[in-house]
Structure formats: C-alpha cells, structure tokens
PDB file of N, CA and C in Angstrom:
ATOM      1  N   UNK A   1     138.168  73.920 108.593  1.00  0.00           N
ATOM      2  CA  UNK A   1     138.304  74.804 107.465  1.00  0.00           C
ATOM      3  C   UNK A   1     137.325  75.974 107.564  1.00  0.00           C
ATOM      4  N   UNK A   2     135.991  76.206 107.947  1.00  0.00           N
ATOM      5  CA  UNK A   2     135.112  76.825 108.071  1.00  0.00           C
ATOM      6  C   UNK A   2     134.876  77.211 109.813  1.00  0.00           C
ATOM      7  N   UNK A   3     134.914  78.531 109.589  1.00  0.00           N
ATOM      8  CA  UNK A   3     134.909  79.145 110.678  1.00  0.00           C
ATOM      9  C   UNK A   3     133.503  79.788 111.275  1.00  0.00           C
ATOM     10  N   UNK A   4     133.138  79.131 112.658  1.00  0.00           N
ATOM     11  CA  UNK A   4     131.518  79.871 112.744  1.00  0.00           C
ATOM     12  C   UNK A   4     131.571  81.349 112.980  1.00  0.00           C
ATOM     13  N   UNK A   5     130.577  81.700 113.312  1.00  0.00           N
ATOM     14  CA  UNK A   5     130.272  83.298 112.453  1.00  0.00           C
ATOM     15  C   UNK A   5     130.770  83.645 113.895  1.00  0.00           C
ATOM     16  N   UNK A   6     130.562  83.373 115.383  1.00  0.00           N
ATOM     17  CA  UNK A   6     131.278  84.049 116.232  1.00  0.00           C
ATOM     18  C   UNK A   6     133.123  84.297 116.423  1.00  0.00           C
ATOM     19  N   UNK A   7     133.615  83.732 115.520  1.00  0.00           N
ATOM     20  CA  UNK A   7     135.056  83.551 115.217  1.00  0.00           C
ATOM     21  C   UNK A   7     134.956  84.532 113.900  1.00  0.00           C
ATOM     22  N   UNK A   8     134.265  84.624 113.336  1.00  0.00           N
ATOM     23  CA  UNK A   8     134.710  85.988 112.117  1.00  0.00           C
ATOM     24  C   UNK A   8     134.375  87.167 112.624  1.00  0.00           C
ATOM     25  N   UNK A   9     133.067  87.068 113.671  1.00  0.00           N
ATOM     26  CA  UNK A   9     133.085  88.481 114.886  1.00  0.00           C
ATOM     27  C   UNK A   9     134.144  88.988 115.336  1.00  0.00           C
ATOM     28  N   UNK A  10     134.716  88.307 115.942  1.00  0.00           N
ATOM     29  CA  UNK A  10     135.829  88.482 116.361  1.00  0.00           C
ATOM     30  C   UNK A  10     136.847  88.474 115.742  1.00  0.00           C
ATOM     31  N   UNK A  11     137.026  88.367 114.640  1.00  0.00           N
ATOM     32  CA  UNK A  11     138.113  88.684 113.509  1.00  0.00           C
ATOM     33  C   UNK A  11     137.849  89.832 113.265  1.00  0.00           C
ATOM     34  N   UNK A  12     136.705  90.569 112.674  1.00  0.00           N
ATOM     35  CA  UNK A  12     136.546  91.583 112.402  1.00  0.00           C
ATOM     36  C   UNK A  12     136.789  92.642 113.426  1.00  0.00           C
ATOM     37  N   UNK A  13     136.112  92.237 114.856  1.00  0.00           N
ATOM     38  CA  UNK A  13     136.151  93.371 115.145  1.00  0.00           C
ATOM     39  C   UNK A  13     137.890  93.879 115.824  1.00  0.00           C
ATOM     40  N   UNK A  14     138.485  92.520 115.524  1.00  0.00           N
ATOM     41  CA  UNK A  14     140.247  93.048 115.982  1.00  0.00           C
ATOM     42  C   UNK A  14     140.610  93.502 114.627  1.00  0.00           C
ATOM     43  N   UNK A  15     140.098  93.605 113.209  1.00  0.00           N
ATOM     44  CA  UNK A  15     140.776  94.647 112.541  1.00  0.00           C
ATOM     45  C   UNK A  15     140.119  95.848 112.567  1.00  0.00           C
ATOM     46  N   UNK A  16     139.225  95.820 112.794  1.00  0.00           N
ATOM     47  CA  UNK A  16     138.365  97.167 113.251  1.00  0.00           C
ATOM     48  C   UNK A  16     138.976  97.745 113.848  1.00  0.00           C
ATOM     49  N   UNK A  17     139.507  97.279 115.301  1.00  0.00           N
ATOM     50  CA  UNK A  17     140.558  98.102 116.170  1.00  0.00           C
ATOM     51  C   UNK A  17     141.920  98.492 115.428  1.00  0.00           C
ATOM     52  N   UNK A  18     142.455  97.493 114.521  1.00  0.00           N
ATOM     53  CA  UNK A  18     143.430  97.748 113.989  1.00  0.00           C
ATOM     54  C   UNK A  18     143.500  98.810 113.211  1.00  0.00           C
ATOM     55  N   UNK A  19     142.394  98.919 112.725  1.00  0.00           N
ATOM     56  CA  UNK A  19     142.536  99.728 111.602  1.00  0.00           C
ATOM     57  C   UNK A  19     142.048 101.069 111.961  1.00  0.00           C
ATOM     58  N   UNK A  20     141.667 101.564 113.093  1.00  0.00           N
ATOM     59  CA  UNK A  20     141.355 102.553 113.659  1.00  0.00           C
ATOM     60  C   UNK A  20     142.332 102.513 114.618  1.00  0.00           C
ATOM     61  N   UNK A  21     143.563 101.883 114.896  1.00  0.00           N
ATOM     62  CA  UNK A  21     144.714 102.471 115.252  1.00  0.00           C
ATOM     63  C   UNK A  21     145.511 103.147 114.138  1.00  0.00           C
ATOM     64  N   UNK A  22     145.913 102.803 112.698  1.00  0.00           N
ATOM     65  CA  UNK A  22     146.642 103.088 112.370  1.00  0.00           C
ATOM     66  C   UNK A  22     145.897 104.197 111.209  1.00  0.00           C
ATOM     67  N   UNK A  23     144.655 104.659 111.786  1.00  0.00           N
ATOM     68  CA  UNK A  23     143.584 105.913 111.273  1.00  0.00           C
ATOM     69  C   UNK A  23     144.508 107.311 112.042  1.00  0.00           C
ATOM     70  N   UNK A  24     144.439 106.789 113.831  1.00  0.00           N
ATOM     71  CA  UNK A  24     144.660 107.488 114.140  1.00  0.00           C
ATOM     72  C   UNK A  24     145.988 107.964 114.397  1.00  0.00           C
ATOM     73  N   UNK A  25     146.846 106.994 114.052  1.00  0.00           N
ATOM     74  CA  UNK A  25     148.503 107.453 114.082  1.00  0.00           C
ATOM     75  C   UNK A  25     148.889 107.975 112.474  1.00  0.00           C
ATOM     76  N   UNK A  26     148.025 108.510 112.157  1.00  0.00           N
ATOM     77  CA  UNK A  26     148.168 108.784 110.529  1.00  0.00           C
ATOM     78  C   UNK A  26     147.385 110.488 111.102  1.00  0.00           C
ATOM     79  N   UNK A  27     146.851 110.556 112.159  1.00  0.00           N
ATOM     80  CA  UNK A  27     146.032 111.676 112.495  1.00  0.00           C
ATOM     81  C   UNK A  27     144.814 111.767 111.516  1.00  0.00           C
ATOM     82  N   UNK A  28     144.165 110.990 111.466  1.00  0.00           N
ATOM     83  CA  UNK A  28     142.881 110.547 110.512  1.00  0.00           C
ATOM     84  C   UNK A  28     141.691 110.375 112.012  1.00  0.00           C
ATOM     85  N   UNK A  29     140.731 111.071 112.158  1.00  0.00           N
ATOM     86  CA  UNK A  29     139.530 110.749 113.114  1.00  0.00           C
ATOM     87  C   UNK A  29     139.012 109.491 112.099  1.00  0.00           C
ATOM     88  N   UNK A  30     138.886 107.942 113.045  1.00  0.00           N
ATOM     89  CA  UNK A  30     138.488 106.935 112.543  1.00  0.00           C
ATOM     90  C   UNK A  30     137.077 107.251 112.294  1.00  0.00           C
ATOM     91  N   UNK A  31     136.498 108.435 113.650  1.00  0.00           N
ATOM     92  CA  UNK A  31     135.030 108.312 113.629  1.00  0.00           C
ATOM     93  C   UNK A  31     134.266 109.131 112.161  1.00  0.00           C
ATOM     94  N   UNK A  32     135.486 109.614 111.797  1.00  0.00           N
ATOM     95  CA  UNK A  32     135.133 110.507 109.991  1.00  0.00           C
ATOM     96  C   UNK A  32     133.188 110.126 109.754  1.00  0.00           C
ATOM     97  N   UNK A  33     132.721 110.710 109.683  1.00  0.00           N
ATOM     98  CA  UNK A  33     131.836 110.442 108.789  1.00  0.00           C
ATOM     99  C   UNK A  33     130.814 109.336 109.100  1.00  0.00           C
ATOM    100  N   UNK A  34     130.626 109.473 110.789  1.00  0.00           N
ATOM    101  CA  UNK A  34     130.109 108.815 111.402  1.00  0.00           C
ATOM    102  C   UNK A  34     128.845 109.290 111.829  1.00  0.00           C
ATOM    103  N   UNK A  35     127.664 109.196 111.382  1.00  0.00           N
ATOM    104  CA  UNK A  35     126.387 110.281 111.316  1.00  0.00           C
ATOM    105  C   UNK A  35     126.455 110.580 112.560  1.00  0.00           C
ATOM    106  N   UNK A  36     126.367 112.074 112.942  1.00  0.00           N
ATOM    107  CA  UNK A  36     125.874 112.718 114.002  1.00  0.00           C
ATOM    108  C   UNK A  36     125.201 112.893 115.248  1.00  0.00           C
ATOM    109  N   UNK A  37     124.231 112.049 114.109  1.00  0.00           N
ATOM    110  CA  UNK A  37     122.990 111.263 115.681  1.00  0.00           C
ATOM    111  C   UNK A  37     122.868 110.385 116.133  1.00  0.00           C
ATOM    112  N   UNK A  38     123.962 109.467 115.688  1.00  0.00           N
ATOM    113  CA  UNK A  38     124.151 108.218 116.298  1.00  0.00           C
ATOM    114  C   UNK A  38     124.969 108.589 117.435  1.00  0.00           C
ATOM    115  N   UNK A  39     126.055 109.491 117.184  1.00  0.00           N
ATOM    116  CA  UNK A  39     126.950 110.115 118.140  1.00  0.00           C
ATOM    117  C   UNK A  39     126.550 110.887 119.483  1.00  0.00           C
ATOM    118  N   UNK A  40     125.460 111.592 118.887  1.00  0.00           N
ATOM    119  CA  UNK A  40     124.371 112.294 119.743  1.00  0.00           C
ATOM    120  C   UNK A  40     123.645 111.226 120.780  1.00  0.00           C
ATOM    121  N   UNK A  41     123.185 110.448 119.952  1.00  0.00           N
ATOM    122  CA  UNK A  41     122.398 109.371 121.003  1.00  0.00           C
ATOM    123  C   UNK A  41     123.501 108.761 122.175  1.00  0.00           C
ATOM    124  N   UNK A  42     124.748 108.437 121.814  1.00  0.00           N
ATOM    125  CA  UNK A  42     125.551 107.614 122.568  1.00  0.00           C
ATOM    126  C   UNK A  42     126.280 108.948 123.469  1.00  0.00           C
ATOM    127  N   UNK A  43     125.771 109.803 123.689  1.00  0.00           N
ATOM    128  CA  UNK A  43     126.852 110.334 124.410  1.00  0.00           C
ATOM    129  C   UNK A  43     125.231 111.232 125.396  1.00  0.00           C
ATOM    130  N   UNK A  44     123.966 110.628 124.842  1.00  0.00           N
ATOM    131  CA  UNK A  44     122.898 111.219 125.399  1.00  0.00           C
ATOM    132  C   UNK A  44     122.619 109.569 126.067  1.00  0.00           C
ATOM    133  N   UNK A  45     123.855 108.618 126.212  1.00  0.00           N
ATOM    134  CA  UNK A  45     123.435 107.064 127.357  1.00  0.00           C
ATOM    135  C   UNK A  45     122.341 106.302 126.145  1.00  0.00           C
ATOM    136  N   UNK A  46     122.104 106.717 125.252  1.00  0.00           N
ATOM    137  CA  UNK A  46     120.525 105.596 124.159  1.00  0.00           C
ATOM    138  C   UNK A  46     121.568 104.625 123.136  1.00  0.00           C
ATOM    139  N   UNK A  47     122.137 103.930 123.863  1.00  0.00           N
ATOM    140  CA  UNK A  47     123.017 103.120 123.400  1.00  0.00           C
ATOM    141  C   UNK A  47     122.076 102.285 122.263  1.00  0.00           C
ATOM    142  N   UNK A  48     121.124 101.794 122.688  1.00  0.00           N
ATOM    143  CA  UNK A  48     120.125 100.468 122.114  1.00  0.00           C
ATOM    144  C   UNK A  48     119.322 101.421 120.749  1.00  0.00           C
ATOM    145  N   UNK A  49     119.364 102.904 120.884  1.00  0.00           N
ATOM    146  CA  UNK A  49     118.233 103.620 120.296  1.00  0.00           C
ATOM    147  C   UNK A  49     119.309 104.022 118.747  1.00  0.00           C
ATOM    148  N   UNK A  50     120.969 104.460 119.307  1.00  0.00           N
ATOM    149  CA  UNK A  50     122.134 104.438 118.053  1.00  0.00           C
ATOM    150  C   UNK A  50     122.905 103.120 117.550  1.00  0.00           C
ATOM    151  N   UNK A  51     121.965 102.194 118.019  1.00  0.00           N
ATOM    152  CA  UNK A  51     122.293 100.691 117.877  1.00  0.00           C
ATOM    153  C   UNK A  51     121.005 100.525 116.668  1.00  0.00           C
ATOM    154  N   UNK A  52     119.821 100.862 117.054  1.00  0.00           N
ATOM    155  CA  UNK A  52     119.224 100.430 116.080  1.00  0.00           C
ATOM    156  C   UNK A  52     119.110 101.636 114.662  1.00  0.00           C
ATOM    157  N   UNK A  53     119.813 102.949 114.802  1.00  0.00           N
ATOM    158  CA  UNK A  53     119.641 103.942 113.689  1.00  0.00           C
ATOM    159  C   UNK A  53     121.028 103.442 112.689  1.00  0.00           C
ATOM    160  N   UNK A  54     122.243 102.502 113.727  1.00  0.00           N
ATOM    161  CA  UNK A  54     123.045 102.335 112.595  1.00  0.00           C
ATOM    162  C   UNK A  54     123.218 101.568 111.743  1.00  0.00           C
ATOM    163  N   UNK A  55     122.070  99.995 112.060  1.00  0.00           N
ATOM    164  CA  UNK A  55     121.342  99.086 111.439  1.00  0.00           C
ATOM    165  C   UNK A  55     121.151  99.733 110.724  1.00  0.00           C
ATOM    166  N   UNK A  56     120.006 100.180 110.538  1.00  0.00           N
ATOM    167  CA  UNK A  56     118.715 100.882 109.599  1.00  0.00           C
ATOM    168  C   UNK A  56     119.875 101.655 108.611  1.00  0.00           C
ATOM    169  N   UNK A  57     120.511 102.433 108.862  1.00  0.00           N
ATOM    170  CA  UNK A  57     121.672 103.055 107.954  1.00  0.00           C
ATOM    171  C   UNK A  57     122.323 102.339 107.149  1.00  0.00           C
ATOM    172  N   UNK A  58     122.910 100.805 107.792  1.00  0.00           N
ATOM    173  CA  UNK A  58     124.166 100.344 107.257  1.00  0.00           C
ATOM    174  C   UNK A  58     123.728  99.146 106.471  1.00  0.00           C
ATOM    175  N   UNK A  59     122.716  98.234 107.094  1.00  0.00           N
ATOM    176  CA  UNK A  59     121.752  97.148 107.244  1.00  0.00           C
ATOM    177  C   UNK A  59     122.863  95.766 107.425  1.00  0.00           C
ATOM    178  N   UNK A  60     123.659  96.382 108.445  1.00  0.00           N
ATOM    179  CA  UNK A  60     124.401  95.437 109.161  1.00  0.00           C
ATOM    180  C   UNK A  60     123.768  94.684 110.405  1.00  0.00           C
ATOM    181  N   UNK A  61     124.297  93.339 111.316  1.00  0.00           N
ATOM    182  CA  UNK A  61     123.888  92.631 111.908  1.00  0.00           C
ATOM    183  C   UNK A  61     123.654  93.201 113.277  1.00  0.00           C
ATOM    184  N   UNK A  62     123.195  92.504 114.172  1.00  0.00           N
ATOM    185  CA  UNK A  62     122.798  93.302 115.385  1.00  0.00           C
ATOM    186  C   UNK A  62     124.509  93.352 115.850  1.00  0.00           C
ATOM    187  N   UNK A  63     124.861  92.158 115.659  1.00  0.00           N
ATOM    188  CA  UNK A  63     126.420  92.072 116.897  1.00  0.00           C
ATOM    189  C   UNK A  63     127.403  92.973 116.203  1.00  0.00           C
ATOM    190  N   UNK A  64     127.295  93.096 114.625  1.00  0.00           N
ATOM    191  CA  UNK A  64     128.701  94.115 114.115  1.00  0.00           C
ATOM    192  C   UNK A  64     128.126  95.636 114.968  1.00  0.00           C
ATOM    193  N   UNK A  65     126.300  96.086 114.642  1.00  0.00           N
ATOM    194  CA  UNK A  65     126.436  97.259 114.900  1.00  0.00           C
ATOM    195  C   UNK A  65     126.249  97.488 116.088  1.00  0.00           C
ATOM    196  N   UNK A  66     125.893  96.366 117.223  1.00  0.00           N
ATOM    197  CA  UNK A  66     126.626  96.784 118.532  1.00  0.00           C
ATOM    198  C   UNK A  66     128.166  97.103 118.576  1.00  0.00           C
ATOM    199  N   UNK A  67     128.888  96.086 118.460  1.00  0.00           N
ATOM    200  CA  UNK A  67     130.082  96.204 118.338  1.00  0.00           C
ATOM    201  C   UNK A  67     130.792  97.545 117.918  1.00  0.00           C
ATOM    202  N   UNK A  68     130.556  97.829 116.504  1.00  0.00           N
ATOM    203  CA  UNK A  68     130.649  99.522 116.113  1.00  0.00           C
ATOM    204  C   UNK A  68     129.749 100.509 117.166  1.00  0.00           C
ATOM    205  N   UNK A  69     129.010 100.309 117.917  1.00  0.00           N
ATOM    206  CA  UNK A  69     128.591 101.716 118.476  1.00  0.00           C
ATOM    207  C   UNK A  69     129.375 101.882 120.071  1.00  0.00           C
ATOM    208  N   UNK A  70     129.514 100.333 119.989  1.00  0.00           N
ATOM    209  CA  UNK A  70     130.450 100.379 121.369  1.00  0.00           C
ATOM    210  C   UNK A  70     132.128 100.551 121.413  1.00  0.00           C
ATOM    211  N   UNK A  71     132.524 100.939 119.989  1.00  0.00           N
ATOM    212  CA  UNK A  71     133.941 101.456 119.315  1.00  0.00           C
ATOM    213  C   UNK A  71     133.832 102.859 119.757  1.00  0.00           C
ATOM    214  N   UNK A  72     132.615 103.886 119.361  1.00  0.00           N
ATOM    215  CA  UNK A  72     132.576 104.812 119.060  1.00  0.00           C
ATOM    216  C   UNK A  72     133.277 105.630 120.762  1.00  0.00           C
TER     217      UNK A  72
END
C-alpha cells in the first residue's frame, strides 16, 4: 500500500516529463519562469552550484532538484 520515496521519485519525475510535454505542444516554454541563474550556471557546466541555488529557492530535496536541473 505504501510506496518508498524512491518510487514517488520516479512518479514524479515521469509527470514532470509529462507535463512539460504537453507545455510544449500547447507552445508554452515549460522552462517559463525558471530563474536565470540557475540557467546561466547550467549552461556555464556548474551543474552542483544551480543544484544548490534551486534548493535554496524552492527548499526542495536534493534528488527532485537534481532531477529538475537535469530537465532543464
């Protein structure tokens, strides 16, 4: 009946995908409103450095906001 937390990881992050498919077949940028410098960092390779600014932002878990920066 109870599902461990690496099985709701993975739940989430397949609607995550889902739902940033049907963002973008709507022509909606999923990344909307996705601070700047997190974007900046990941495209400057500081994967670990916009891993820990989107924590601090969101005060989500280490594995969702890996997971989200490795969406981006």
């Amino acid at each position: 009946m109870f599902r461990n937390s690496s099985s709701v990881a993975n739940g989430n992050s397949r609607l995550e995908r889902k739902v940033d498919l049907i963002l973008k077949h709507l022509g909606i940028d999923p990344n909307q409103g996705v601070d700047e410098k997190i974007m900046e960092l990941m495209k400057a390779g500081q994967k670990i450095e916009a891993i820990k600014l989107y924590r601090e932002q969101t005060g989500v878990g280490l594995k969702e906001a890996k997971d989200y920066v490795e969406s981006l």
